[in-house]
PDB file of N, CA and C in Angstrom:
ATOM      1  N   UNK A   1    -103.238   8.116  65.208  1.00  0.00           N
ATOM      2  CA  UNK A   1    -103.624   7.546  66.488  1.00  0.00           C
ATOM      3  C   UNK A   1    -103.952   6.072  66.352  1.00  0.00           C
ATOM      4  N   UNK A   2    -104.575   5.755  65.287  1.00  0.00           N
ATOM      5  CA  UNK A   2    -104.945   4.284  65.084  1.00  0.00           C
ATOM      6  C   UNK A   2    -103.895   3.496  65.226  1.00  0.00           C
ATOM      7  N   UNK A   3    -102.608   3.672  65.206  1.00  0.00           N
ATOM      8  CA  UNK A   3    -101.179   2.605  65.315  1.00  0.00           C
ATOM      9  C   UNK A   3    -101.119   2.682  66.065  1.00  0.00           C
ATOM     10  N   UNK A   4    -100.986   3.659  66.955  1.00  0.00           N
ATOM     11  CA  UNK A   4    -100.963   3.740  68.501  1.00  0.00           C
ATOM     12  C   UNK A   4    -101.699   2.951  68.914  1.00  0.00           C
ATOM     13  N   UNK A   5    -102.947   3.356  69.073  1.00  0.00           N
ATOM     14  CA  UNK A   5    -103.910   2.788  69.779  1.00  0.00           C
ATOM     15  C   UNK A   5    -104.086   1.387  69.546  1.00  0.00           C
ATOM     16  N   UNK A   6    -103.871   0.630  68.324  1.00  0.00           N
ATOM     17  CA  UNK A   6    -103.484  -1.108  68.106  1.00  0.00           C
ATOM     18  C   UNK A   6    -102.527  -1.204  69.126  1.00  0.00           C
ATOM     19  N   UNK A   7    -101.652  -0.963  68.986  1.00  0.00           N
ATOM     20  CA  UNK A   7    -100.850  -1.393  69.604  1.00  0.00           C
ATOM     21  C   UNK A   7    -100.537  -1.496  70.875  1.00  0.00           C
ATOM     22  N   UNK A   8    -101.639  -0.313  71.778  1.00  0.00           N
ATOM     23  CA  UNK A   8    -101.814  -0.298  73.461  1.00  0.00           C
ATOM     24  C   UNK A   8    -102.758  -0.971  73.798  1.00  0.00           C
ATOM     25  N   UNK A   9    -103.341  -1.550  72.718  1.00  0.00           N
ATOM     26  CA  UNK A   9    -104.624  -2.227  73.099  1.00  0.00           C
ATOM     27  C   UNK A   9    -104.475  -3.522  73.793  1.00  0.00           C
ATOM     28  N   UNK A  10    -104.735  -4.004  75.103  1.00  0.00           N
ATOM     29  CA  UNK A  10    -104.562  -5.709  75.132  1.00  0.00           C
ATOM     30  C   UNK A  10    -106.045  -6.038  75.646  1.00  0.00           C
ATOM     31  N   UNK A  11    -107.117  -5.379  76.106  1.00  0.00           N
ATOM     32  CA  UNK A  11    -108.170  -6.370  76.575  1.00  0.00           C
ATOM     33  C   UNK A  11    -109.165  -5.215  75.629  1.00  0.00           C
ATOM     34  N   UNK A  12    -110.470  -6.081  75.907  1.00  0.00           N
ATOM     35  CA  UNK A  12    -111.775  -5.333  75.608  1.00  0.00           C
ATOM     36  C   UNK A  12    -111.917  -3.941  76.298  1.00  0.00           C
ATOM     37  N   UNK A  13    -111.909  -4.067  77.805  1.00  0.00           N
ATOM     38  CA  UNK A  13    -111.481  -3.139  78.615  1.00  0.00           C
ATOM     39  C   UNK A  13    -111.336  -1.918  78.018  1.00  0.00           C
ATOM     40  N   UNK A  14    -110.213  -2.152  77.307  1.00  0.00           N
ATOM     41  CA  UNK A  14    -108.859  -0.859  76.652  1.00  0.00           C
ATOM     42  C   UNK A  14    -109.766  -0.434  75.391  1.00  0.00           C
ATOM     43  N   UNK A  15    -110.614  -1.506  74.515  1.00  0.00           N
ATOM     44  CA  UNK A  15    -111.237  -0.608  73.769  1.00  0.00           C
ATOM     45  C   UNK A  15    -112.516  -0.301  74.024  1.00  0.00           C
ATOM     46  N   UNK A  16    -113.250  -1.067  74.833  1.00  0.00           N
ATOM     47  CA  UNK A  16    -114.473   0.004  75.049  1.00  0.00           C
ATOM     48  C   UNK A  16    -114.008   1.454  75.926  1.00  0.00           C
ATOM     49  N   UNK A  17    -112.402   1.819  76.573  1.00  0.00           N
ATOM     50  CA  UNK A  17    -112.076   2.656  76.940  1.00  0.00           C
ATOM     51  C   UNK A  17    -112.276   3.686  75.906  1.00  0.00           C
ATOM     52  N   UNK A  18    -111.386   3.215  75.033  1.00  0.00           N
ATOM     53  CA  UNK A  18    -111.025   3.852  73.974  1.00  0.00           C
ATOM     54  C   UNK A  18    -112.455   4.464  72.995  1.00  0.00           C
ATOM     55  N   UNK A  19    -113.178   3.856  72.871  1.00  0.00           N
ATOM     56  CA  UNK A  19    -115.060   3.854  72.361  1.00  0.00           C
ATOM     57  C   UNK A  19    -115.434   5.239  72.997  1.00  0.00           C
ATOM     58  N   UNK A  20    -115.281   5.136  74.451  1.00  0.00           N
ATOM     59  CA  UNK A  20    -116.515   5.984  75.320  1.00  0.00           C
ATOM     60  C   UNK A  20    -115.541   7.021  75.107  1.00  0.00           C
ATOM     61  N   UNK A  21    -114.426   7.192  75.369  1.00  0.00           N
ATOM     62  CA  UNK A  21    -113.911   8.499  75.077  1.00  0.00           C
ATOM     63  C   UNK A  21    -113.907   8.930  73.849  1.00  0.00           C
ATOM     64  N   UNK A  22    -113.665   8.354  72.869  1.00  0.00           N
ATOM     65  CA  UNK A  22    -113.858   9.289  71.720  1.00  0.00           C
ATOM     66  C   UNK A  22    -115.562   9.517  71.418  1.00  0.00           C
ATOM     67  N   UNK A  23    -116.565   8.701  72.034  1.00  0.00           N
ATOM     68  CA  UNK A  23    -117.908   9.164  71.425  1.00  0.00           C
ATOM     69  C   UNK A  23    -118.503  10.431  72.698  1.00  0.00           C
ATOM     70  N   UNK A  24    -117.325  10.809  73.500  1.00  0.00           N
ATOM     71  CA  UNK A  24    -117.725  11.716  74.346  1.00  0.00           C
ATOM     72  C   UNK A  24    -117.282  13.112  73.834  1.00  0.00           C
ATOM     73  N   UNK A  25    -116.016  12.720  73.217  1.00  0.00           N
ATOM     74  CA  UNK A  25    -115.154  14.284  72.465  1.00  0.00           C
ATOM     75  C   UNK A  25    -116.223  13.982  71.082  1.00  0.00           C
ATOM     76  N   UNK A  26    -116.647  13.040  70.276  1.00  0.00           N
ATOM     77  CA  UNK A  26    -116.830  13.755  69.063  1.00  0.00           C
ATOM     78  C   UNK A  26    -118.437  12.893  68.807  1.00  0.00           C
ATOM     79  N   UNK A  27    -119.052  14.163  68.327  1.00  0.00           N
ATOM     80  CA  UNK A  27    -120.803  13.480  68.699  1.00  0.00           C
ATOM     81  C   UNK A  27    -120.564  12.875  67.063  1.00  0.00           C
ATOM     82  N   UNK A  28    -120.254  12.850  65.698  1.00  0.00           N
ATOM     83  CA  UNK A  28    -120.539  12.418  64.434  1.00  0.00           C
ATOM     84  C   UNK A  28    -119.691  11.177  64.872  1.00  0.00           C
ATOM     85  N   UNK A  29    -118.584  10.978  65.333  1.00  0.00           N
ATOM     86  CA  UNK A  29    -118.169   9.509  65.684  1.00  0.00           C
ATOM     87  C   UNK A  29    -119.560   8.476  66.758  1.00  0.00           C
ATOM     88  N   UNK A  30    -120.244   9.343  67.505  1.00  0.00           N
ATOM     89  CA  UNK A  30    -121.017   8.639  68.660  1.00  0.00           C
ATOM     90  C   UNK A  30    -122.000   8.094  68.041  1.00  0.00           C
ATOM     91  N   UNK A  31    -122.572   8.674  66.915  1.00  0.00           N
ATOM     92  CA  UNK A  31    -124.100   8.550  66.165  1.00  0.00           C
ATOM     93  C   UNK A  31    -123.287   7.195  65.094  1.00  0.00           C
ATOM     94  N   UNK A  32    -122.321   7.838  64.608  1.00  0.00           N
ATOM     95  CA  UNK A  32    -121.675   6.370  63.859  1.00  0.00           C
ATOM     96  C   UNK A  32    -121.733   5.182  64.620  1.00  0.00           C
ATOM     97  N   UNK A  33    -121.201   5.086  65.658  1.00  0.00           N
ATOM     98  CA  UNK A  33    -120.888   3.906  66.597  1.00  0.00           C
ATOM     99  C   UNK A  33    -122.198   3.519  66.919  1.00  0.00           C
ATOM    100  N   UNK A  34    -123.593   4.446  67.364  1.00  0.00           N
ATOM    101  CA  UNK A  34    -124.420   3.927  67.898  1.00  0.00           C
ATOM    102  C   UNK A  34    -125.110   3.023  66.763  1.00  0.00           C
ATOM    103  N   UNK A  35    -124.926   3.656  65.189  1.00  0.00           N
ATOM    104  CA  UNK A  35    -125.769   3.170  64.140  1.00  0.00           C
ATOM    105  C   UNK A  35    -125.280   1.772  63.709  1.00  0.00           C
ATOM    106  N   UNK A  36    -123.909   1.922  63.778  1.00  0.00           N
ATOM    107  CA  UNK A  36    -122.976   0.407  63.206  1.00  0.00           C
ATOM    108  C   UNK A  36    -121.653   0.244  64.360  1.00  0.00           C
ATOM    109  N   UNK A  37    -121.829  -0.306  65.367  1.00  0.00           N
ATOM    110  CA  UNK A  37    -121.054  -0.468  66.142  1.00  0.00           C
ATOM    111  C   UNK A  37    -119.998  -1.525  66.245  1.00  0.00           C
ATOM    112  N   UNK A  38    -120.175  -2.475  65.224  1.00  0.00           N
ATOM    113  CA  UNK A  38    -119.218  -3.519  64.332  1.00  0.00           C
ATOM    114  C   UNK A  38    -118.253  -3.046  63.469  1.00  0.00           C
ATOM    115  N   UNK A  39    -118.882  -1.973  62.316  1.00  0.00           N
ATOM    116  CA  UNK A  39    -118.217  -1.543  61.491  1.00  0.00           C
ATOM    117  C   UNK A  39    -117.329  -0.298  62.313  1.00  0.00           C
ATOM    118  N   UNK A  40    -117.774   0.079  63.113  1.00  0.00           N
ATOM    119  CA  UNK A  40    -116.854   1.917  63.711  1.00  0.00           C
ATOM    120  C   UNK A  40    -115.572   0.977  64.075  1.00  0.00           C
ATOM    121  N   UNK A  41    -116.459   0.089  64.968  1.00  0.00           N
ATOM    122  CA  UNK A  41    -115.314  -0.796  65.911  1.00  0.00           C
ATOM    123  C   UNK A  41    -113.862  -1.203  65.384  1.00  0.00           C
ATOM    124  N   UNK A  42    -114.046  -2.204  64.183  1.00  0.00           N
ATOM    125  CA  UNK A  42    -113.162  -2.395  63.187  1.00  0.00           C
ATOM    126  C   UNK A  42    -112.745  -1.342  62.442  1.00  0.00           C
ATOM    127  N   UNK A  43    -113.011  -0.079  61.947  1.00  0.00           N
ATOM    128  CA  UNK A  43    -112.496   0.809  61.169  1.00  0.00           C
ATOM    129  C   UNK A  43    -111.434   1.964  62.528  1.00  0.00           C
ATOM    130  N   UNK A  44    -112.162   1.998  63.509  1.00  0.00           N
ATOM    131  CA  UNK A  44    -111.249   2.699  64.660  1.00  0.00           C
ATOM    132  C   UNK A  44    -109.581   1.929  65.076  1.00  0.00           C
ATOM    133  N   UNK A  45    -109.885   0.679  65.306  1.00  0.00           N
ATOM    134  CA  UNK A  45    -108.656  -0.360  65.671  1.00  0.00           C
ATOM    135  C   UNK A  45    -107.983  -0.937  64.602  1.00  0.00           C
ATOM    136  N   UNK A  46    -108.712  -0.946  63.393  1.00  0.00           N
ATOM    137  CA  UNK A  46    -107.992  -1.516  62.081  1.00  0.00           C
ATOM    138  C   UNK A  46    -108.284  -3.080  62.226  1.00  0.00           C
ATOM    139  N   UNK A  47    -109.063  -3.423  62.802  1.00  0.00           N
ATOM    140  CA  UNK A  47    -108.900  -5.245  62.915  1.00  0.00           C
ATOM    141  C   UNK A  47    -110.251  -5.703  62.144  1.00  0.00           C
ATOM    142  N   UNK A  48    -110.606  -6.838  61.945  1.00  0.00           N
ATOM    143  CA  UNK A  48    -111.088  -7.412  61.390  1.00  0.00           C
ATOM    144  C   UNK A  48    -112.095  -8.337  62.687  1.00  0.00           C
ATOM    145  N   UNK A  49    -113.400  -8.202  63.045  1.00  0.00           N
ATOM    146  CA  UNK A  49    -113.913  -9.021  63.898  1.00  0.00           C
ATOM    147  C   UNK A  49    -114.434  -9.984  63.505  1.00  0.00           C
ATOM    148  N   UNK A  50    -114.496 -11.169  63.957  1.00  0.00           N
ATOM    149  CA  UNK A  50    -115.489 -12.764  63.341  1.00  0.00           C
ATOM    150  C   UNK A  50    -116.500 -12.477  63.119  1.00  0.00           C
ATOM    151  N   UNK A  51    -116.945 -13.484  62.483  1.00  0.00           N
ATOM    152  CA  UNK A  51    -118.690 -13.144  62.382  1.00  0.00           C
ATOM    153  C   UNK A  51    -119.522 -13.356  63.938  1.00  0.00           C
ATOM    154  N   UNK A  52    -118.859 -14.214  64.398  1.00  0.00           N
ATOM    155  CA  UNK A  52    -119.462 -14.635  65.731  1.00  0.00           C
ATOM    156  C   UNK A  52    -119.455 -13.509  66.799  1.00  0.00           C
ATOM    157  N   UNK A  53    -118.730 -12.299  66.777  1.00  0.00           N
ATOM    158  CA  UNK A  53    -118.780 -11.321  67.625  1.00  0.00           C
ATOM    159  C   UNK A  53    -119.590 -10.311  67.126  1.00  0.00           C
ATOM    160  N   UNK A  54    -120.366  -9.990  68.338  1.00  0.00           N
ATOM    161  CA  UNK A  54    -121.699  -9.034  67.813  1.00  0.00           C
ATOM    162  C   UNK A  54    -121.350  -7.473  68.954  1.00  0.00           C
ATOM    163  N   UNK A  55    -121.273  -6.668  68.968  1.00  0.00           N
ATOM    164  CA  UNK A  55    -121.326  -5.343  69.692  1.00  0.00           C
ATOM    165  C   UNK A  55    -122.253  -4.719  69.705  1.00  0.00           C
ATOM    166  N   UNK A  56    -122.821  -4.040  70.990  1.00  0.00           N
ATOM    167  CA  UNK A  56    -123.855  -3.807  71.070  1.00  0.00           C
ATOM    168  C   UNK A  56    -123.978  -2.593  72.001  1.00  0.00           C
ATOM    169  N   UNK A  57    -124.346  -0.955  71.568  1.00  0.00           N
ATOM    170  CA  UNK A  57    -124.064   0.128  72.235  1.00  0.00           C
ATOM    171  C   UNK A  57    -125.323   0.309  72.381  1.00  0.00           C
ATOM    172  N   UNK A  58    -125.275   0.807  74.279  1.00  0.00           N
ATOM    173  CA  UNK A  58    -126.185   1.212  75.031  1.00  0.00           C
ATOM    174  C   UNK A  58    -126.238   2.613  75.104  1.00  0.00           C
ATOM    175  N   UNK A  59    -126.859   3.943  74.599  1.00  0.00           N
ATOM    176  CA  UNK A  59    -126.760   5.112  75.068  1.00  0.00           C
ATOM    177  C   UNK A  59    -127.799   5.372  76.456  1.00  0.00           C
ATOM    178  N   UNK A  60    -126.953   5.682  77.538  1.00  0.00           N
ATOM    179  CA  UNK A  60    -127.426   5.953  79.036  1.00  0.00           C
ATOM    180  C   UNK A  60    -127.571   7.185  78.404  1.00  0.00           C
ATOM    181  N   UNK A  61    -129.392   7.284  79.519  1.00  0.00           N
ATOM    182  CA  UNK A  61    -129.737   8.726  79.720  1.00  0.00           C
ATOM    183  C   UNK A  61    -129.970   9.034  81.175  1.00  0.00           C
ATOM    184  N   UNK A  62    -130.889  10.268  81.579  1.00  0.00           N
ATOM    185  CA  UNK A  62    -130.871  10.422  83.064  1.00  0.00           C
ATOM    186  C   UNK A  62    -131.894   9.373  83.937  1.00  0.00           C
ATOM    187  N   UNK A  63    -132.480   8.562  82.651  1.00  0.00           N
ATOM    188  CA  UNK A  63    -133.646   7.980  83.141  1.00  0.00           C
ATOM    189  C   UNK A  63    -133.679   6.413  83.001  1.00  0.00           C
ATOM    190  N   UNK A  64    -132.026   6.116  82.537  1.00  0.00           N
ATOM    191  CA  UNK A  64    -131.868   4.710  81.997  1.00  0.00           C
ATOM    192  C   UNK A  64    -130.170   4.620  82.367  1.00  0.00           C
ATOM    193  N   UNK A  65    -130.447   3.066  83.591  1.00  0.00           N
ATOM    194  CA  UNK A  65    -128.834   2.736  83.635  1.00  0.00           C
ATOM    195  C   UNK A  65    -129.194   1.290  83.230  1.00  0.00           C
ATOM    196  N   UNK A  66    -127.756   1.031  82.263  1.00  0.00           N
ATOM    197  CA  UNK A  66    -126.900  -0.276  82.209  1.00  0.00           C
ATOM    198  C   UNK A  66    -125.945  -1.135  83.114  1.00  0.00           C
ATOM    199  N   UNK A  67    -126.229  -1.860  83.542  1.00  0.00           N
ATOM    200  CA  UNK A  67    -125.288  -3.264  83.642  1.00  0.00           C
ATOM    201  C   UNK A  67    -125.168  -3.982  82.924  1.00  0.00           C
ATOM    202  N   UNK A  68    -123.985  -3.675  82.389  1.00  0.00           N
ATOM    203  CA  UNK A  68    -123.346  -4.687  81.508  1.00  0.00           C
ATOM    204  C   UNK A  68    -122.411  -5.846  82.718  1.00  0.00           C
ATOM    205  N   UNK A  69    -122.964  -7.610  82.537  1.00  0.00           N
ATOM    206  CA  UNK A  69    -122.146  -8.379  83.101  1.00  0.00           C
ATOM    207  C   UNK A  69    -121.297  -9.163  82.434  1.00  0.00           C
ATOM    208  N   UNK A  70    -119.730  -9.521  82.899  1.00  0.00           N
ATOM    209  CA  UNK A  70    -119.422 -10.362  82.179  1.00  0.00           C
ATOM    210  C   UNK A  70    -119.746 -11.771  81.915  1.00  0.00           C
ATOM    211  N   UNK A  71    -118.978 -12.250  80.800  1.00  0.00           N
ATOM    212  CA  UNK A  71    -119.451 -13.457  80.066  1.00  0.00           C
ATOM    213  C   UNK A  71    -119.437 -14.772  81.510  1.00  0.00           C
ATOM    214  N   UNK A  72    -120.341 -15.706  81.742  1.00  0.00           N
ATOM    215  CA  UNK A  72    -120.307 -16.807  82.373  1.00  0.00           C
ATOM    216  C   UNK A  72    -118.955 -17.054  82.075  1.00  0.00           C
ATOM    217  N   UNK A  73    -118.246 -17.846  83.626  1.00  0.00           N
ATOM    218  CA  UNK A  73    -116.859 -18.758  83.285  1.00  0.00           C
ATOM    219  C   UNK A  73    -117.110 -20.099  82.358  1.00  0.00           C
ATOM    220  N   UNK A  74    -118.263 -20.233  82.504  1.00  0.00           N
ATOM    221  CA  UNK A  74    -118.101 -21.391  81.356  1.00  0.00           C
ATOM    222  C   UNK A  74    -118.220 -21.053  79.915  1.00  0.00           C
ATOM    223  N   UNK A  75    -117.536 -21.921  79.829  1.00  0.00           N
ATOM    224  CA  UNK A  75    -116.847 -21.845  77.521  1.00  0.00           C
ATOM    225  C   UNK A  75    -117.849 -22.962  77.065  1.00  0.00           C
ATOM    226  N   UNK A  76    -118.370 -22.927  75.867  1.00  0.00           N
ATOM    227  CA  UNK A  76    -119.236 -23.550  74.842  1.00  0.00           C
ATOM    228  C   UNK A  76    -118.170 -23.792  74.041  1.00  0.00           C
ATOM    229  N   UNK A  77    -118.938 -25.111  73.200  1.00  0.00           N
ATOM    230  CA  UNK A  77    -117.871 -25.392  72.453  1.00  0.00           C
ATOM    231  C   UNK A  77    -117.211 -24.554  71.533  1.00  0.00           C
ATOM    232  N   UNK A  78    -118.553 -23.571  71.044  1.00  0.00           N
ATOM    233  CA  UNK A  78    -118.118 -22.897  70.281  1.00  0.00           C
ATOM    234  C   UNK A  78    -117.087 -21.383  70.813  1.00  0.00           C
ATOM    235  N   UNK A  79    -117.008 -21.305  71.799  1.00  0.00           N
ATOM    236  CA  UNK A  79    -116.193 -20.268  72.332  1.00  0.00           C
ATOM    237  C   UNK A  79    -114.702 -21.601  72.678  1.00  0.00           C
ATOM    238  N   UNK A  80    -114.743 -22.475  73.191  1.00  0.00           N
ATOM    239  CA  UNK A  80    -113.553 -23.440  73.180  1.00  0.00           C
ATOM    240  C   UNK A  80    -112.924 -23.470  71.945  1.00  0.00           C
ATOM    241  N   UNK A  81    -113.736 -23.953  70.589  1.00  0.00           N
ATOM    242  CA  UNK A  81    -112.826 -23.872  68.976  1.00  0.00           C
ATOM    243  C   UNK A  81    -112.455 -22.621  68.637  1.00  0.00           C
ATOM    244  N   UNK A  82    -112.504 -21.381  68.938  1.00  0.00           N
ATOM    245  CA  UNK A  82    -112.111 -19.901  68.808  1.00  0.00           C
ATOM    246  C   UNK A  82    -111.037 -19.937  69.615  1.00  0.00           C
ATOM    247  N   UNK A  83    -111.005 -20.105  70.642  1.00  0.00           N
ATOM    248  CA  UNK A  83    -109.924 -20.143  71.848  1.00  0.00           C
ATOM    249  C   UNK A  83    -108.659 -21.206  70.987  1.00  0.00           C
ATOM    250  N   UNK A  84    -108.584 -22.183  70.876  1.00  0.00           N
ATOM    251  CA  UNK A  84    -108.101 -23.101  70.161  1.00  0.00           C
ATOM    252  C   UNK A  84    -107.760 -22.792  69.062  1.00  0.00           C
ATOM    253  N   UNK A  85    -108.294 -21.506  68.296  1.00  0.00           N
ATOM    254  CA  UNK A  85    -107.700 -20.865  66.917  1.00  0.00           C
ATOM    255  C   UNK A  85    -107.392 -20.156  66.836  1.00  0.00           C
ATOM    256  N   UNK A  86    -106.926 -19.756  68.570  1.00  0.00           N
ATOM    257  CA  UNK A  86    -106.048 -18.366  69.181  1.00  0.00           C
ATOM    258  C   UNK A  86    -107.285 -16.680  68.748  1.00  0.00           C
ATOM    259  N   UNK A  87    -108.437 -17.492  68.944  1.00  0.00           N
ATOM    260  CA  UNK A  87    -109.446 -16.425  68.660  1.00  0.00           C
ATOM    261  C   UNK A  87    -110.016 -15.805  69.604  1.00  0.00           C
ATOM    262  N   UNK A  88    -110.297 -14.387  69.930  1.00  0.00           N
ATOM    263  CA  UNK A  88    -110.617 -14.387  71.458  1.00  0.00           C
ATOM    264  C   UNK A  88    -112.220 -14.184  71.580  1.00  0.00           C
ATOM    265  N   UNK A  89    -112.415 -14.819  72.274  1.00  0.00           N
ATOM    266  CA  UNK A  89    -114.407 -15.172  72.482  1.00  0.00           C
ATOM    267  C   UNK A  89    -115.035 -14.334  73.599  1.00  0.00           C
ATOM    268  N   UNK A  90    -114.399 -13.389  74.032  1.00  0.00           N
ATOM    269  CA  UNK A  90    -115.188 -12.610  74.943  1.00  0.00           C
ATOM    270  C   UNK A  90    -115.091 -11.843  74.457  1.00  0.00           C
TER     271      UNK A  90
END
């Protein structure tokens, strides 16, 4: 599945898709992801993330919701030199 799934992948979108469904079918993948959510991340997709990207899993209960918003339209420099090294900063 991992070739597959590289390869359908084009936004964040597609893999936090890809995240919530598998930590819904398999609870020893969910407790992984919740403990190291950098390392699952990269070992699920096969990629390699910067140091500058940090992931960060919220487990919702009946008594706790998330909003997650996206990133401001404005770019920092340091998200501009990533962009510029064909790196993606969101």
């Amino acid at each position: 599945m991992q070739a597959q799934t590289q390869t359908a992948l084009k936004t964040a979108s597609d893999m936090h898709a890809v995240l919530v469904e598998k930590s819904l079918e398999d609870s020893e993948f969910r407790q992984r992801l919740i403990a190291d959510p950098k390392g699952v991340t990269s070992e699920e997709f096969g990629i390699t993330l910067p140091d500058a990207i940090e992931i960060q899993v919220h487990e919702s209960d009946k008594y706790t919701f998330h909003v997650s918003l996206p990133p401001s339209n404005e770019l920092d420099e340091e998200q501009l030199e990533m962009i510029a090294a064909g790196l993606c900063c969101c």
